[in-house]
C-alpha atoms as a PDB file:
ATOM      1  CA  UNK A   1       0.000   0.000   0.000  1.00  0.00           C
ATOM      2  CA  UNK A   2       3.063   2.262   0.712  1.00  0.00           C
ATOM      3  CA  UNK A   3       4.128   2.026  -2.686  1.00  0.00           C
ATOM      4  CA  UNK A   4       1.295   2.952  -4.252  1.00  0.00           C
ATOM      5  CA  UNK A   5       0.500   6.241  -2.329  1.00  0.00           C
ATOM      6  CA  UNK A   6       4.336   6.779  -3.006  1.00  0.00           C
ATOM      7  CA  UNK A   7       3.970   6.054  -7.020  1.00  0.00           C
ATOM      8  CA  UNK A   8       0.313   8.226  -6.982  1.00  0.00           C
ATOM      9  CA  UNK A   9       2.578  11.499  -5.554  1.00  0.00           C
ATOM     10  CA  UNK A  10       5.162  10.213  -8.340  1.00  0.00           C
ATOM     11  CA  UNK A  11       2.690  10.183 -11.160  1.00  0.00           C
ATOM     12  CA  UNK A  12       1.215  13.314  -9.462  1.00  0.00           C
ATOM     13  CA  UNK A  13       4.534  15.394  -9.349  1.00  0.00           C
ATOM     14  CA  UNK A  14       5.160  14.409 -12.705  1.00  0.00           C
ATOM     15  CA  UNK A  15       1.719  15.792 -14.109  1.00  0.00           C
ATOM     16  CA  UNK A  16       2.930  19.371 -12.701  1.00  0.00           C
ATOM     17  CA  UNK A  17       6.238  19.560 -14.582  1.00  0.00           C
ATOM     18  CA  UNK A  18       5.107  19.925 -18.611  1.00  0.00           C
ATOM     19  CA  UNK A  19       8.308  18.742 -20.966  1.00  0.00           C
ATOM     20  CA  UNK A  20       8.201  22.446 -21.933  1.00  0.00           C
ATOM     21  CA  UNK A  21       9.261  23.509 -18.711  1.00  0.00           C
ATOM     22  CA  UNK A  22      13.408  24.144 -18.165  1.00  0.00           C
ATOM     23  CA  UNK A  23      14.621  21.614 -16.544  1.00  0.00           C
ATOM     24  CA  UNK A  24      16.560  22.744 -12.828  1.00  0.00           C
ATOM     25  CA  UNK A  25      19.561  21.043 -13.307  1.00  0.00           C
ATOM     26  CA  UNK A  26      20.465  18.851 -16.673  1.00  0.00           C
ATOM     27  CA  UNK A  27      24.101  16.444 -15.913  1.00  0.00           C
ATOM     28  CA  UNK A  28      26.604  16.906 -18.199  1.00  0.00           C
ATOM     29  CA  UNK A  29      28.084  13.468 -17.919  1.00  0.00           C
ATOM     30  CA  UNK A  30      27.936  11.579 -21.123  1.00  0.00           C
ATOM     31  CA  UNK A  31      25.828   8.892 -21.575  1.00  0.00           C
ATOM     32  CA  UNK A  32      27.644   5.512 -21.332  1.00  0.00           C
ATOM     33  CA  UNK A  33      25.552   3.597 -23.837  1.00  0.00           C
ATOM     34  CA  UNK A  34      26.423   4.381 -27.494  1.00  0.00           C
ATOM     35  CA  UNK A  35      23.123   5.019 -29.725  1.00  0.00           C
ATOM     36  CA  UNK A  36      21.589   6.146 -32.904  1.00  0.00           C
ATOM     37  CA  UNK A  37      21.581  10.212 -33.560  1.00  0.00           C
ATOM     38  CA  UNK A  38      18.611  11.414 -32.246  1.00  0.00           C
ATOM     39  CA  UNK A  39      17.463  13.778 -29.635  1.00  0.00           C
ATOM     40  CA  UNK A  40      19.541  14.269 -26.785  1.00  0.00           C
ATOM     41  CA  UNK A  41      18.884  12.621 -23.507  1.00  0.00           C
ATOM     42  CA  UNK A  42      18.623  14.358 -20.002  1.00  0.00           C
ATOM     43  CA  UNK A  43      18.709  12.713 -16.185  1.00  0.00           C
ATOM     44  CA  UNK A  44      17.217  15.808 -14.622  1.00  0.00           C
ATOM     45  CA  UNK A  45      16.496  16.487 -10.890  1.00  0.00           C
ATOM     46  CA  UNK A  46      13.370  17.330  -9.710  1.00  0.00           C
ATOM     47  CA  UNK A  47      13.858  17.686  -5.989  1.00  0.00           C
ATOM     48  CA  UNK A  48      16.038  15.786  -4.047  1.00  0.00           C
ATOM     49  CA  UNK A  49      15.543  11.680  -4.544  1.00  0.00           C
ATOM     50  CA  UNK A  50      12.996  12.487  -7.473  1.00  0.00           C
ATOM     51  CA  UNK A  51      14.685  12.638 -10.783  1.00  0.00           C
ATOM     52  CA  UNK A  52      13.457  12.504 -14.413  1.00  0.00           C
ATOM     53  CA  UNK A  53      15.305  11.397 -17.127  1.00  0.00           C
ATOM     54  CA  UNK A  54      14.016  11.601 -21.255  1.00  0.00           C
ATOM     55  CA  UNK A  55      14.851  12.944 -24.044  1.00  0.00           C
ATOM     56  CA  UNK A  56      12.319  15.592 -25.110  1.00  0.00           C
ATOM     57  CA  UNK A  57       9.303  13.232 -26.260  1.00  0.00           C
ATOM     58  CA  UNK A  58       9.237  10.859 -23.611  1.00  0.00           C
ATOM     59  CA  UNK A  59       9.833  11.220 -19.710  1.00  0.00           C
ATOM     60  CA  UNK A  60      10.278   8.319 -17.199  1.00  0.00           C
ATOM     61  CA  UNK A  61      10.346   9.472 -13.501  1.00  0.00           C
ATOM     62  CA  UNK A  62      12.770   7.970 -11.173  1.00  0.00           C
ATOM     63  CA  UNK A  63      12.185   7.589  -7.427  1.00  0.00           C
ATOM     64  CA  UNK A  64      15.594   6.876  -4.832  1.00  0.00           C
ATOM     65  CA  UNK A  65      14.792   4.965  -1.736  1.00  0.00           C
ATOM     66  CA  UNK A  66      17.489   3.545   0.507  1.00  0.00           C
ATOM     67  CA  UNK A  67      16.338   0.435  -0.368  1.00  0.00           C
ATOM     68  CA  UNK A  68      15.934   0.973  -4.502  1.00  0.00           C
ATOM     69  CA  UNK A  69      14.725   2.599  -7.345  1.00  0.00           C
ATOM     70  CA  UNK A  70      11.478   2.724  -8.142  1.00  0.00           C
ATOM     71  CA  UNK A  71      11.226   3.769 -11.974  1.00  0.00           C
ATOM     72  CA  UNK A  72       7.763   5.214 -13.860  1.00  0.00           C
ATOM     73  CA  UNK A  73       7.800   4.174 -17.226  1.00  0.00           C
ATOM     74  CA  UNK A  74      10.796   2.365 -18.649  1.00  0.00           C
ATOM     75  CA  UNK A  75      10.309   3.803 -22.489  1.00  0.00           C
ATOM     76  CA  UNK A  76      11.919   1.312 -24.924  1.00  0.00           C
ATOM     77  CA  UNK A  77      14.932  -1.199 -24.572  1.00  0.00           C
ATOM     78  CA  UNK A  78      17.352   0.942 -26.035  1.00  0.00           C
ATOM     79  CA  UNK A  79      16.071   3.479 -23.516  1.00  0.00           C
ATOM     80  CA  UNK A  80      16.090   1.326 -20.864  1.00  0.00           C
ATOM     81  CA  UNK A  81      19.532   0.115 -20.715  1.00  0.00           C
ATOM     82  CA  UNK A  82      21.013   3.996 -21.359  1.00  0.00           C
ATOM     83  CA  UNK A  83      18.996   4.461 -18.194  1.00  0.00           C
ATOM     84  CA  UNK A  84      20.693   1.268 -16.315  1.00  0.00           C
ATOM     85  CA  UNK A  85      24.003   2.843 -17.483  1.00  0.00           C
ATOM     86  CA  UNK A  86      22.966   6.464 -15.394  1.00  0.00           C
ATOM     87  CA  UNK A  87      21.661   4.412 -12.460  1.00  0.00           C
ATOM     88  CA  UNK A  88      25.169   2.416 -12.000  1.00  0.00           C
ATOM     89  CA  UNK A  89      27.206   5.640 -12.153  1.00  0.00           C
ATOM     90  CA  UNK A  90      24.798   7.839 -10.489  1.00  0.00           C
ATOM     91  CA  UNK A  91      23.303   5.467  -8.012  1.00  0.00           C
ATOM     92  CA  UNK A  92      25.779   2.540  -7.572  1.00  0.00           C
ATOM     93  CA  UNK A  93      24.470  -0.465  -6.291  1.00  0.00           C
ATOM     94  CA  UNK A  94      21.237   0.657  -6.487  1.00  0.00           C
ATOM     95  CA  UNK A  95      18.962  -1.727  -8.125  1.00  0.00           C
ATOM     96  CA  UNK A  96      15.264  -0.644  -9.556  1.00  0.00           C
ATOM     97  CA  UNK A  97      12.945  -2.377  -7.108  1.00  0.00           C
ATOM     98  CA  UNK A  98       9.509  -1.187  -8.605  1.00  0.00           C
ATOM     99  CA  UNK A  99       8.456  -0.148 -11.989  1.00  0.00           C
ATOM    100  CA  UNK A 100       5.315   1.276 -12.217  1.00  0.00           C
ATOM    101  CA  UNK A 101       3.329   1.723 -16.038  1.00  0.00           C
ATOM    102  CA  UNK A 102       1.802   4.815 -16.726  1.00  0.00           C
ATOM    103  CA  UNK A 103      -0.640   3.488 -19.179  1.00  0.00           C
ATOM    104  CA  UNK A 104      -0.676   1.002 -21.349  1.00  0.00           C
ATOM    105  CA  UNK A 105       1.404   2.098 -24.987  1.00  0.00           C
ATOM    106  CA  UNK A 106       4.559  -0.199 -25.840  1.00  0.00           C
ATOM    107  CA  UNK A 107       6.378   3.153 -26.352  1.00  0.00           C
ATOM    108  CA  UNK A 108       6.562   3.305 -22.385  1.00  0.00           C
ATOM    109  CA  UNK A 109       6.543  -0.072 -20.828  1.00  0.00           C
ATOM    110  CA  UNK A 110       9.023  -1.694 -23.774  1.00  0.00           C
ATOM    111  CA  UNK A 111      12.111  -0.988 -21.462  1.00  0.00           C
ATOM    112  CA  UNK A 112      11.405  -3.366 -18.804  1.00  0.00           C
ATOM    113  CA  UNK A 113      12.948  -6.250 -19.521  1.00  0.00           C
ATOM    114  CA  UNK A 114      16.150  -4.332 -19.397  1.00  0.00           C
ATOM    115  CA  UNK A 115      15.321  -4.591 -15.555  1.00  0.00           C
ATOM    116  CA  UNK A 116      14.849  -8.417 -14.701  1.00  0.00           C
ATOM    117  CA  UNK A 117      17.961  -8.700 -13.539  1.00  0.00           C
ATOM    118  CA  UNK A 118      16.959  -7.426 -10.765  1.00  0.00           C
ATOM    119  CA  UNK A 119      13.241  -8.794  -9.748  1.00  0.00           C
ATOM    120  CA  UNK A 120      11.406  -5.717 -10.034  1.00  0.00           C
ATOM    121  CA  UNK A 121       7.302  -5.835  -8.803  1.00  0.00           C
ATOM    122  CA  UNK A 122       6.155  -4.268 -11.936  1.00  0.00           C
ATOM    123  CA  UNK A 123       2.593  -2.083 -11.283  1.00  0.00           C
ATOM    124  CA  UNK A 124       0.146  -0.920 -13.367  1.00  0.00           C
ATOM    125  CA  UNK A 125      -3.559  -0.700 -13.866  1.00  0.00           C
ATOM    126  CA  UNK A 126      -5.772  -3.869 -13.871  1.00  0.00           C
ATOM    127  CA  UNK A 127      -6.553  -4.426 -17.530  1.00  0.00           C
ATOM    128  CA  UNK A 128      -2.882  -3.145 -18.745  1.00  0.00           C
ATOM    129  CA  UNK A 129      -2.251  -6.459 -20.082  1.00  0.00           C
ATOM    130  CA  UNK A 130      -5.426  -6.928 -22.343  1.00  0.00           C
ATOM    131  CA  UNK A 131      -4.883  -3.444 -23.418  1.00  0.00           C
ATOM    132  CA  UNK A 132      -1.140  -3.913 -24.340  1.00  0.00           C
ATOM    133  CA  UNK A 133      -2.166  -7.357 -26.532  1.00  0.00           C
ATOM    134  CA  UNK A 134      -5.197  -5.644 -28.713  1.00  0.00           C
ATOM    135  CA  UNK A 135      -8.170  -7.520 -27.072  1.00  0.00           C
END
């Protein structure tokens, strides 16, 4: 039940920051993952263990608890494992503990997998998985 009310003031604090906001503080570290040219990707601190990393069309949120991360929408694998690559430098030994789905489009639960590594409880709503396989 605690992780719920924590992911529902997640989710909510993410509703209040729009894309087209400036970000407060964007890392210059480099990502560690090479990829294809495309728009450039941002790890971007909200407020002290709340952090949100994208890359100007899609945002995943990213919660720090002493005992894990807790990660809102994983985007896609590619995605996904630049993200593991900021977690390991930024939060070593750190593993994501929760992932929680905003909604049901492939284009922001793909990423997941990149995750089972560590055992992640995966939330979302109740009929996520007949909306994610067309039924």
């Amino acid at each position: 039940m605690r992780c719920i009310l924590l992911a529902s003031l997640i989710i909510a604090a993410a509703g209040v920051l729009s894309p087209a906001r400036a970000p407060a503080q964007i890392s210059s570290a480099p990502a560690a993952v090479p990829r294809r040219a495309g728009p450039p990707r941002v790890f971007v601190q909200i407020k002290g263990d709340l952090w949100r990393a994208g890359n100007g069309n899609w945002w995943s949120l990213v919660y720090v608890t002493p005992e894990g991360i807790l990660l809102v929408d994983p985007i896609s694998a590619d995605f996904a494992r630049w993200l593991k690559s900021e977690f390991a430098t930024r939060f070593p030994g750190k593993a994501v503990r929760y992932i929680i789905y905003s909604h049901s489009h492939w284009d922001h639960v793909g990423g997941a997998a990149v995750f089972a590594d560590s055992q992640p409880h995966i939330l979302g709503q109740e009929r996520i998985l007949k909306n994610m396989d067309g039924r």
